[in-house]
C-alpha atoms as a PDB file:
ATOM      1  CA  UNK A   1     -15.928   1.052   4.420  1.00  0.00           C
ATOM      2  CA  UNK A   2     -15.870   1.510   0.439  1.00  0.00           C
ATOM      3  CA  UNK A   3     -12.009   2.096  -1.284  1.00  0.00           C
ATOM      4  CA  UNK A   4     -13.691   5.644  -1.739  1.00  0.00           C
ATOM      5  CA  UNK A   5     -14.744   6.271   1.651  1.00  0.00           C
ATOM      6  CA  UNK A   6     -11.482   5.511   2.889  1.00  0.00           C
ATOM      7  CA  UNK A   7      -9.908   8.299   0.566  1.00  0.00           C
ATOM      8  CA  UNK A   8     -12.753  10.728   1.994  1.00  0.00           C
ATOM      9  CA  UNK A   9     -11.360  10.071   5.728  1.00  0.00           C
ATOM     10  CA  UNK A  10      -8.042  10.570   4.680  1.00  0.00           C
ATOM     11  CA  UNK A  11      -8.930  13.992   2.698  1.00  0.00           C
ATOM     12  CA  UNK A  12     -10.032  15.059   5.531  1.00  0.00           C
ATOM     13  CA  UNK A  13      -7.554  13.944   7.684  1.00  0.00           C
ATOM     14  CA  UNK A  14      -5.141  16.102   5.597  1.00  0.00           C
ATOM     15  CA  UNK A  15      -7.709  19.025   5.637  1.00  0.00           C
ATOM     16  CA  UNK A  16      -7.304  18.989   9.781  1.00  0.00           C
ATOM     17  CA  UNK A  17      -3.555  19.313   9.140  1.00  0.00           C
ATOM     18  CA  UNK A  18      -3.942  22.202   7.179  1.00  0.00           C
ATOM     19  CA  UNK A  19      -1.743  24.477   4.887  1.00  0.00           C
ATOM     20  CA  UNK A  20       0.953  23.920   3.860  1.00  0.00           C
ATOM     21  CA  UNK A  21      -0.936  20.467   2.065  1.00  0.00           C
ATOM     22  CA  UNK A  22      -3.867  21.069   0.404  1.00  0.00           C
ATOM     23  CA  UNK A  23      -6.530  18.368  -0.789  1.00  0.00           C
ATOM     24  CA  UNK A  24      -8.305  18.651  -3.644  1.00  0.00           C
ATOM     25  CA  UNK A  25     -11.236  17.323  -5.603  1.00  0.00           C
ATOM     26  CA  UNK A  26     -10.101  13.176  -5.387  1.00  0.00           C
ATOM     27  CA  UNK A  27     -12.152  12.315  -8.349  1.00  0.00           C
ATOM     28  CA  UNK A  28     -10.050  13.820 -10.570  1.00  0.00           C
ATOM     29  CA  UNK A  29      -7.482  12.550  -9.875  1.00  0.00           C
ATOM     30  CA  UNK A  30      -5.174   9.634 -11.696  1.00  0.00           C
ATOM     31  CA  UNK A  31      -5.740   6.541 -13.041  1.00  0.00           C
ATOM     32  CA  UNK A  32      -7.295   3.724 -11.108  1.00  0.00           C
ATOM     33  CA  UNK A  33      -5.757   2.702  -7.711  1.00  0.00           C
ATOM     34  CA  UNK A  34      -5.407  -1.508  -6.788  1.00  0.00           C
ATOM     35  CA  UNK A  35      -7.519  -0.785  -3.671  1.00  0.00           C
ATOM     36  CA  UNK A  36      -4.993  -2.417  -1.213  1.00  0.00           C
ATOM     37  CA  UNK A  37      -7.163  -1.159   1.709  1.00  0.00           C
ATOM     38  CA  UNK A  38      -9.564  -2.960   0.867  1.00  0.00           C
ATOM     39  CA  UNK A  39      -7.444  -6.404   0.537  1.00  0.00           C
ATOM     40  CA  UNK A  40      -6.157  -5.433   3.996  1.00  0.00           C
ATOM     41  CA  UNK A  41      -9.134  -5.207   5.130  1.00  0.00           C
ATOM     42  CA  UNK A  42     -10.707  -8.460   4.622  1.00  0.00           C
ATOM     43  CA  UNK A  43      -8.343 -10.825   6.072  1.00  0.00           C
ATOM     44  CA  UNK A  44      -8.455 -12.851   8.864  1.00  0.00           C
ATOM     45  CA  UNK A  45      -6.364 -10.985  10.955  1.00  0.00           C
ATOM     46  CA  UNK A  46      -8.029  -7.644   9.952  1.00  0.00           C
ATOM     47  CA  UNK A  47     -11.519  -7.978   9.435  1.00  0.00           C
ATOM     48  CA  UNK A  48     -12.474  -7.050  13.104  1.00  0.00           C
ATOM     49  CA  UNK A  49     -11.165  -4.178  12.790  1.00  0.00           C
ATOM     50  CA  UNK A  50     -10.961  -3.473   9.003  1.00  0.00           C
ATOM     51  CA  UNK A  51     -12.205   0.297   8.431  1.00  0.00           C
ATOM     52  CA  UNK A  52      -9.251   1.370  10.833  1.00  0.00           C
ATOM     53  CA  UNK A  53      -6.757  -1.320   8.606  1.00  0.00           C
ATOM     54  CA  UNK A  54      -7.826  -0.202   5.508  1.00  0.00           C
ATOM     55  CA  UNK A  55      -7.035   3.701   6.257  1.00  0.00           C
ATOM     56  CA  UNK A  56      -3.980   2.654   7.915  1.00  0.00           C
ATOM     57  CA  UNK A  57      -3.136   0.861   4.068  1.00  0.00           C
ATOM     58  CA  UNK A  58      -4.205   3.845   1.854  1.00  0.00           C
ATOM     59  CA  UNK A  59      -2.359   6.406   4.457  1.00  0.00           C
ATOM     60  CA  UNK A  60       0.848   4.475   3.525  1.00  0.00           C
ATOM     61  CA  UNK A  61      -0.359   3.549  -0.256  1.00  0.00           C
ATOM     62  CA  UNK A  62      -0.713   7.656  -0.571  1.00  0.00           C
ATOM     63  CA  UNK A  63       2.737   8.039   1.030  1.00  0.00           C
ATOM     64  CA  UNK A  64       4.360   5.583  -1.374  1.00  0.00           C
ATOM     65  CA  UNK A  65       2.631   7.524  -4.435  1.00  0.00           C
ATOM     66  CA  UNK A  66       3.797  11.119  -3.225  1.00  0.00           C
ATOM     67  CA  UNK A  67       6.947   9.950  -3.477  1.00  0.00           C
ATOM     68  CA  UNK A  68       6.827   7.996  -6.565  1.00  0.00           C
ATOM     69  CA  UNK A  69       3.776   8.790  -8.608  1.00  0.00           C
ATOM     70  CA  UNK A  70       0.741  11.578  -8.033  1.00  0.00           C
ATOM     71  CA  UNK A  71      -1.225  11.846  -5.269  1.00  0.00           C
ATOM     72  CA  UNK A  72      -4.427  10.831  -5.031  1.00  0.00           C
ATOM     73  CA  UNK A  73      -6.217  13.581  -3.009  1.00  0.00           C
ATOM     74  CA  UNK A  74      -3.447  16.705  -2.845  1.00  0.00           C
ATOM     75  CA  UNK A  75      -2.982  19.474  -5.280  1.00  0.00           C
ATOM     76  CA  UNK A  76      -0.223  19.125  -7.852  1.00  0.00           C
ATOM     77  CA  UNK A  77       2.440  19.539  -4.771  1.00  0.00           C
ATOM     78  CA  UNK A  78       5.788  21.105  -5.984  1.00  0.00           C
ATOM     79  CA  UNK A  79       8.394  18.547  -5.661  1.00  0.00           C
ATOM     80  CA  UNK A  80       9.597  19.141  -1.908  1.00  0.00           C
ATOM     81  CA  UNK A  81       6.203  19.050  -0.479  1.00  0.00           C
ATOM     82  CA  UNK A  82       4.945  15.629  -2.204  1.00  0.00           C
ATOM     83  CA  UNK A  83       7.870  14.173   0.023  1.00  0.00           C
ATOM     84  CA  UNK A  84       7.256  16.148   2.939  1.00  0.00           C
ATOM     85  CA  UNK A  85       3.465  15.116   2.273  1.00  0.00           C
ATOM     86  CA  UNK A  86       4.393  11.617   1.611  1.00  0.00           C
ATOM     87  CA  UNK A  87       6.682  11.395   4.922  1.00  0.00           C
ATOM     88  CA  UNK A  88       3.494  12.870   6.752  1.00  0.00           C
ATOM     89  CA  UNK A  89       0.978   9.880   4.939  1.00  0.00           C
ATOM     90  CA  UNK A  90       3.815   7.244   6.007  1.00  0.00           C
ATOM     91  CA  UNK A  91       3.358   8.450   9.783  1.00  0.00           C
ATOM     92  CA  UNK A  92      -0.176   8.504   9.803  1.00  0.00           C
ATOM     93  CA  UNK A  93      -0.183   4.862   8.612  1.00  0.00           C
ATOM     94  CA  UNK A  94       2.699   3.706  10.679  1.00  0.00           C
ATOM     95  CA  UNK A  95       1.402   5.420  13.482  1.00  0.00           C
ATOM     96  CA  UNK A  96      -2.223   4.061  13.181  1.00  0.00           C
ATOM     97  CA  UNK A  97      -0.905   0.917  14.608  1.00  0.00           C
ATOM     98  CA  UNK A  98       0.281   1.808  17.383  1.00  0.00           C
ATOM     99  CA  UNK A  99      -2.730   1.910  19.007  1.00  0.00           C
ATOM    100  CA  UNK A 100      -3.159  -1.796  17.814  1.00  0.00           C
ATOM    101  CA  UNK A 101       0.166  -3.341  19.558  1.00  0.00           C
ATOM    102  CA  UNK A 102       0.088  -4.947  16.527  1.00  0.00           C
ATOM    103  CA  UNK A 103       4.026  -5.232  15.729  1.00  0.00           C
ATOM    104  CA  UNK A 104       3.824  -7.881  12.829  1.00  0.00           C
ATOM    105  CA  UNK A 105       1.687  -5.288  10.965  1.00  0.00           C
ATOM    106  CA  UNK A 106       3.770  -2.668  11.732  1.00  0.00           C
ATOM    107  CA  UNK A 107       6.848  -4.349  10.792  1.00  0.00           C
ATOM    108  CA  UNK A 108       5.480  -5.594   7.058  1.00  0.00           C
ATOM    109  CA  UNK A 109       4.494  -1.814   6.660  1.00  0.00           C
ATOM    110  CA  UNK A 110       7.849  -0.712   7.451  1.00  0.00           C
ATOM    111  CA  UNK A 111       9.842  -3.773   5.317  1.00  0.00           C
ATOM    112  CA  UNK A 112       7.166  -2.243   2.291  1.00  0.00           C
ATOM    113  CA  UNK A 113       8.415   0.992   2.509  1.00  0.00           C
ATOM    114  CA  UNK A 114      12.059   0.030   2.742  1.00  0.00           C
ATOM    115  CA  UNK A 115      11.845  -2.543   0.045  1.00  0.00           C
ATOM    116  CA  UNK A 116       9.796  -0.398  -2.076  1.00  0.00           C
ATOM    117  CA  UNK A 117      11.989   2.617  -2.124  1.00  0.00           C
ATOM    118  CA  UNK A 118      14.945   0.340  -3.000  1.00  0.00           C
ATOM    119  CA  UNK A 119      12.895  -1.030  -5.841  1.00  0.00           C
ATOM    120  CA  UNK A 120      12.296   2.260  -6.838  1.00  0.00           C
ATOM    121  CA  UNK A 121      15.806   3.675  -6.621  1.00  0.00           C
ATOM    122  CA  UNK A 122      16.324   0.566  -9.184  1.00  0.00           C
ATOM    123  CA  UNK A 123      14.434   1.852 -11.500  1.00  0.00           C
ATOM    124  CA  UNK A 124      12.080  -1.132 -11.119  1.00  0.00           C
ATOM    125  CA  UNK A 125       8.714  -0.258 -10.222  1.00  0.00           C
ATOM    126  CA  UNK A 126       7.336  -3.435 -11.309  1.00  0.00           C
ATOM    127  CA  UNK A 127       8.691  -4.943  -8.537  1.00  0.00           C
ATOM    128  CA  UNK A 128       7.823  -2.526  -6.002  1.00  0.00           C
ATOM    129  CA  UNK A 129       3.597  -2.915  -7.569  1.00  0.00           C
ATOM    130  CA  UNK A 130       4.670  -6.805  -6.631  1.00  0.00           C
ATOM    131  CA  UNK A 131       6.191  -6.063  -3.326  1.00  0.00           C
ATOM    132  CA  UNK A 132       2.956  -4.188  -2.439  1.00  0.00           C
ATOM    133  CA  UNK A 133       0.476  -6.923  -3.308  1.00  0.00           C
ATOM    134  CA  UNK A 134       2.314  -9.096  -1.345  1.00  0.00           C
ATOM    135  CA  UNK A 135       3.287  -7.595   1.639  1.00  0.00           C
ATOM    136  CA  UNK A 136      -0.792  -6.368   2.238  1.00  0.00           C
ATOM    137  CA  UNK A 137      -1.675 -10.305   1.566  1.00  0.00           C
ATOM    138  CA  UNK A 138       0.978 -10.545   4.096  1.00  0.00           C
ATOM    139  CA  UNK A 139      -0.716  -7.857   6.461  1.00  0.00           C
ATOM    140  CA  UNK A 140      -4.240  -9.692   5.739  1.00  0.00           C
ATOM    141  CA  UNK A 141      -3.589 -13.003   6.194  1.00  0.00           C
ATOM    142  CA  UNK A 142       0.020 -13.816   8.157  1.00  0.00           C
ATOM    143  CA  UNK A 143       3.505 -13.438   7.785  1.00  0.00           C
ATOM    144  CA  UNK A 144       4.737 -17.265   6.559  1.00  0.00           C
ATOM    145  CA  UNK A 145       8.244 -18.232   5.862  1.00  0.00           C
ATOM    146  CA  UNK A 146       7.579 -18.945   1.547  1.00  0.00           C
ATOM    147  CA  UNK A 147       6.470 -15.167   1.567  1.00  0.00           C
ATOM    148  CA  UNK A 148       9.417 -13.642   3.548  1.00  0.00           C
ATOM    149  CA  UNK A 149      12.013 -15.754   1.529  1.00  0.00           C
ATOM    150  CA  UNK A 150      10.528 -14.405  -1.503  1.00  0.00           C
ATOM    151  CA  UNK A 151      10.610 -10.437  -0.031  1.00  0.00           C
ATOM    152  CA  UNK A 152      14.637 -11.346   0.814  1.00  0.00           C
ATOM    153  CA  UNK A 153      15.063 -12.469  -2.615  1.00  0.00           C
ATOM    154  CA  UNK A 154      13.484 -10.263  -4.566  1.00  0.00           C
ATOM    155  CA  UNK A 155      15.390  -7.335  -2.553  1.00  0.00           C
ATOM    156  CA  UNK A 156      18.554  -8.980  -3.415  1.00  0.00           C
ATOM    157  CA  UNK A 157      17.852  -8.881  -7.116  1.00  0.00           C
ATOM    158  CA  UNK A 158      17.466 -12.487  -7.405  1.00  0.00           C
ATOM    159  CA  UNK A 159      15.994 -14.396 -10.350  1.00  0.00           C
ATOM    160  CA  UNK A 160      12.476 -15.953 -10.281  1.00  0.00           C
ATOM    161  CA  UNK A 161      11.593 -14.027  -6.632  1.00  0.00           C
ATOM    162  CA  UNK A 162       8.680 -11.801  -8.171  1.00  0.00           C
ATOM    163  CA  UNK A 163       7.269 -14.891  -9.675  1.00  0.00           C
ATOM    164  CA  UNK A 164       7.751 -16.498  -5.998  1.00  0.00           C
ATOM    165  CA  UNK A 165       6.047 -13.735  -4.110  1.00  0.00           C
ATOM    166  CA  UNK A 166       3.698 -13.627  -6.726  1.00  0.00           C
ATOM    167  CA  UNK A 167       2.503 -17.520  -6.222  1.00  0.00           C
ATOM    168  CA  UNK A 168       2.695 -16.885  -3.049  1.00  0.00           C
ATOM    169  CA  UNK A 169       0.503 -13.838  -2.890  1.00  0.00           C
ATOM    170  CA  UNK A 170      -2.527 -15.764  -4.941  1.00  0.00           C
ATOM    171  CA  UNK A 171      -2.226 -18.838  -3.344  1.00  0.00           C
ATOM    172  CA  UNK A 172      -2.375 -17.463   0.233  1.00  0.00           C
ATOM    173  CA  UNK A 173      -4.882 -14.913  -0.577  1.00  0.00           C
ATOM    174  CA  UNK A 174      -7.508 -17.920  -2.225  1.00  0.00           C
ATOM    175  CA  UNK A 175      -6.325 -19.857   0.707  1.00  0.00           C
ATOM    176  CA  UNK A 176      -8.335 -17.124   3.231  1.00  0.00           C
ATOM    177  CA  UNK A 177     -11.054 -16.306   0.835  1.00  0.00           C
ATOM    178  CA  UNK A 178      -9.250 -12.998  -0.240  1.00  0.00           C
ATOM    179  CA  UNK A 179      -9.927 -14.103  -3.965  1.00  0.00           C
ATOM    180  CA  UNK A 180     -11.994 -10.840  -5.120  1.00  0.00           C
ATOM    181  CA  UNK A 181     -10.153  -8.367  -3.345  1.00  0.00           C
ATOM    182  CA  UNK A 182      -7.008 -10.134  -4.469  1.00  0.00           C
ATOM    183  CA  UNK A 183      -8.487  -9.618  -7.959  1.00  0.00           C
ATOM    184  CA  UNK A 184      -9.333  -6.329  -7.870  1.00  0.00           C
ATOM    185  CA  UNK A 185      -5.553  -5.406  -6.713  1.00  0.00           C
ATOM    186  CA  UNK A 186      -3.939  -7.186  -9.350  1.00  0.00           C
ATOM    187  CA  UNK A 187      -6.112  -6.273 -12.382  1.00  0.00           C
ATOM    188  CA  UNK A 188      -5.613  -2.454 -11.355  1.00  0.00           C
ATOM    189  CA  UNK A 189      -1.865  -3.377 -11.216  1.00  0.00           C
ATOM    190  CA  UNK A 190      -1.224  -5.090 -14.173  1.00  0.00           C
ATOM    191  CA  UNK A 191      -3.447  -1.905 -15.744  1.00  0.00           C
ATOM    192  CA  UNK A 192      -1.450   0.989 -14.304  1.00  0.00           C
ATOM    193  CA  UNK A 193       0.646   3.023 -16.832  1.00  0.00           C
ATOM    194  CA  UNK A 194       4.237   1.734 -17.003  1.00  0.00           C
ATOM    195  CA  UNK A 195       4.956   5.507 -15.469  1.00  0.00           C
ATOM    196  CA  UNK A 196       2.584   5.648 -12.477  1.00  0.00           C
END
């Protein structure tokens, strides 16, 4: 399933829930998302079942940016709703996996969310773009000591732990043949507006 068609089953998944969220018309929406679905979806641990992975990493990717940036498929929410709206996209992710029994993923999703809302409180979303890119490699491809180190550093502030993760993430992603959809994820990263 295409990045887009992902965002088209999770507009409508908000359209079942009904008022008080609202979708609107996604392709007007900001600037260009890094596709993590679509990383999550191709991994080795994924793949079989990567449609379902891939909605279950946009639910939580639209979460993240109701709370932090705009939403890709709501209409301008007031304030209190985007993080009503975003608590409500973090469930459906968090949530999709249940069905999976698949407690590594579900833990990496949670330790994202935490991390990244530290990050955030910070004032360093930088970090929390890097934290993302790694912990969906992580989701892809495996959980391995290097990368969790790196997560535990770079939550306690210290020096050289975004490079880490950020070796890390490449290396591990080339390592499974993630190298386009790794790409794709970064360049639309390192593109992003410093605000978004």
């Amino acid at each position: 399933m295409s990045h887009s068609a992902t965002l088209d089953r999770l507009t409508d998944r908000v359209r079942e829930e009904g008022p008080p969220l609202l979708a609107g018309d996604r392709r007007f929406k900001g600037p260009a998302d890094p596709c993590f679905g679509d990383l999550a979806a191709a991994g080795p641990g994924t793949a079989s079942r990567g449609d379902d992975y891939s909605f279950i990493v946009e639910a939580v990717r639209e979460g993240y940016l109701c709370h932090y940036g705009s939403s890709r498929i709501l209409d301008a929410p007031d304030a209190d709703l985007a993080l009503l709206a975003g608590d409500l996209f973090y469930a459906i992710g968090i949530s999709g996996l249940a069905t999976f029994r698949d407690l590594e993923s579900t833990a990496i999703l949670s330790d994202l969310i935490r991390v990244a809302a530290e990050l955030q409180a910070a004032g360093r979303p930088d970090l929390a773009e890097e934290l993302w890119l790694g912990q969906i490699v992580a989701l892809a491809c495996g959980k391995q000591p290097e990368q969790e180190a790196a997560i535990e550093a770079l939550e306690a502030g210290r020096e050289g732990a975004a490079e880490a993760l950020r070796a890390w993430s490449s290396e591990t992603a080339a390592a499974h043949g993630l190298g386009r959809e790794f790409d794709i994820a970064r360049t639309a990263i390192d593109s992003r507006p410093s605000n978004s």
